[in-house]
Protein backbone atom coordinates (compact mmCIF):
# COMPACT_ATOMS: atom_id res chain seq x y z
CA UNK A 1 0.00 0.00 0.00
CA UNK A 2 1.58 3.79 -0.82
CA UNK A 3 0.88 6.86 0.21
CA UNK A 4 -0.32 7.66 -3.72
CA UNK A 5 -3.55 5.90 -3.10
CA UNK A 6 -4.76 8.81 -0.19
CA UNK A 7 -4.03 12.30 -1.14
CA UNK A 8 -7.73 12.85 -1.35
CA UNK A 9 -8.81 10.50 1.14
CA UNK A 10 -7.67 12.94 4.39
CA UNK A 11 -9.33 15.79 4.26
CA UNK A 12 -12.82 13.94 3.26
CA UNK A 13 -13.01 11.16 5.77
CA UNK A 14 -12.03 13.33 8.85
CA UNK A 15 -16.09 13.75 9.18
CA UNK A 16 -16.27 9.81 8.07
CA UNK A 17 -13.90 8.59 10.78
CA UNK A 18 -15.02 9.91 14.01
CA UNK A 19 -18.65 8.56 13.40
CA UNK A 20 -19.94 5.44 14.75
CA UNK A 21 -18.84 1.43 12.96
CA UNK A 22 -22.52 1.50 11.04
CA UNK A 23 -21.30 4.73 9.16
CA UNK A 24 -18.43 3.37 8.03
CA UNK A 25 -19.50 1.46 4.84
CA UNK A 26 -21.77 4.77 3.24
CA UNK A 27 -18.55 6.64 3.52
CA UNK A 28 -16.73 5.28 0.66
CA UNK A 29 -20.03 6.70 -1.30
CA UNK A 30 -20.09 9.93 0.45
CA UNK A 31 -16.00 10.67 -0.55
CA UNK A 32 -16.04 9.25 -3.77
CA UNK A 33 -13.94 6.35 -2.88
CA UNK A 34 -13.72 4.03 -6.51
CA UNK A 35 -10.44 1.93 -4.96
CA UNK A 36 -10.86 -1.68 -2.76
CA UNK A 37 -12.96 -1.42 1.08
CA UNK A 38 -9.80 -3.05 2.50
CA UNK A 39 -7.77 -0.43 1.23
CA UNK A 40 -10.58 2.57 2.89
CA UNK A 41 -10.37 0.02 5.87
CA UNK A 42 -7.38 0.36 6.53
CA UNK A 43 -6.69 4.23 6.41
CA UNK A 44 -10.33 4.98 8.25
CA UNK A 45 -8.57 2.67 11.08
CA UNK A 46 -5.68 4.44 11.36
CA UNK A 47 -7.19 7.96 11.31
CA UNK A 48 -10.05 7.39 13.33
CA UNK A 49 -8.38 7.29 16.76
CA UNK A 50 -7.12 10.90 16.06
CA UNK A 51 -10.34 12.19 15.12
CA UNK A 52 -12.80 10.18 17.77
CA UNK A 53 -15.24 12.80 19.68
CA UNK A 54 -14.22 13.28 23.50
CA UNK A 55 -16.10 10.50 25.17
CA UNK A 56 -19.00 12.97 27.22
CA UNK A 57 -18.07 10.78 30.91
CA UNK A 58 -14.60 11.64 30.10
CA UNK A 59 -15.41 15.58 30.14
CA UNK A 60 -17.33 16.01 34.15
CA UNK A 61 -15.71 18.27 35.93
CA UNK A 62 -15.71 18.12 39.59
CA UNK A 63 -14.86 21.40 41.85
CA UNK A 64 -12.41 20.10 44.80
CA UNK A 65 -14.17 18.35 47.84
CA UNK A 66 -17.05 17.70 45.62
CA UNK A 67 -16.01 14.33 45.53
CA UNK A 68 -15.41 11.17 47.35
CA UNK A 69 -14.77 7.58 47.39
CA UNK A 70 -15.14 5.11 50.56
CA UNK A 71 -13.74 2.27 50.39
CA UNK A 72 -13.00 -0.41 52.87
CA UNK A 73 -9.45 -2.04 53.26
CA UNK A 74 -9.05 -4.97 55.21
CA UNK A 75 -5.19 -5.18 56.19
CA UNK A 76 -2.80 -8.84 55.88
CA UNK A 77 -1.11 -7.66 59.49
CA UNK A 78 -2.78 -7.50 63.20
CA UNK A 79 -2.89 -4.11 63.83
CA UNK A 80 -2.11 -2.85 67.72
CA UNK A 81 -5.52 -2.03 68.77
CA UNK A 82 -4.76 -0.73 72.05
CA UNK A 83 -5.21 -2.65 75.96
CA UNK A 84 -3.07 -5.32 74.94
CA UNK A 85 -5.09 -6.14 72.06
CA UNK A 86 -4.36 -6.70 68.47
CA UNK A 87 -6.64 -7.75 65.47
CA UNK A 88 -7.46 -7.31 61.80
CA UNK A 89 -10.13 -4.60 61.40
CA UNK A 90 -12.03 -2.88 58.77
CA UNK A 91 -10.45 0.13 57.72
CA UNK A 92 -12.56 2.54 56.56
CA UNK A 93 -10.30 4.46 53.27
CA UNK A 94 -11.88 7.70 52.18
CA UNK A 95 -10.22 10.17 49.60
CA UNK A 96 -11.52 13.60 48.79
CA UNK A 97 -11.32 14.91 45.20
């Protein structure tokens, strides 16, 4: 495969890359492609993880200590527990983001 095959191909699957797999066939219609699917394949794969959308999860923005996460850890080692005492008990992890 050489680079001779694309020089149109670029600029007019940029739109046709970042959409959704069922979009993907139509777009060889919608650029003109007249070449091989496995060829189009091919290049739409390698330019579509530059030209994806953000992912909308990926974008929330939290202001600080509007977060937080509990979690419980349950340590390998007695810990000193105080009177003498030792044992292996819950401990309750919380962070603050």
């Amino acid at each position: 495969m050489t680079a001779y095959y694309f020089p149109v191909l670029r600029p007019r699957s940029l739109a046709a890359a970042g959409r959704p797999p069922q979009y993907r066939r139509p777009a060889a219609e919608r650029i003109g492609w007249e070449r091989g699917m496995t060829i189009l394949k091919d290049r739409i794969r390698e330019l579509q993880p530059a030209y994806v959308p953000v992912d909308p999860v990926s974008r929330t923005v939290y202001r600080p200590g509007e977060l937080a996460q509990c979690d419980l850890w349950f340590p390998d080692a007695d810990i000193p527990l105080g009177y003498g005492q030792s044992g292996r008990p819950p401990v309750l992890v919380m962070v603050s983001g």
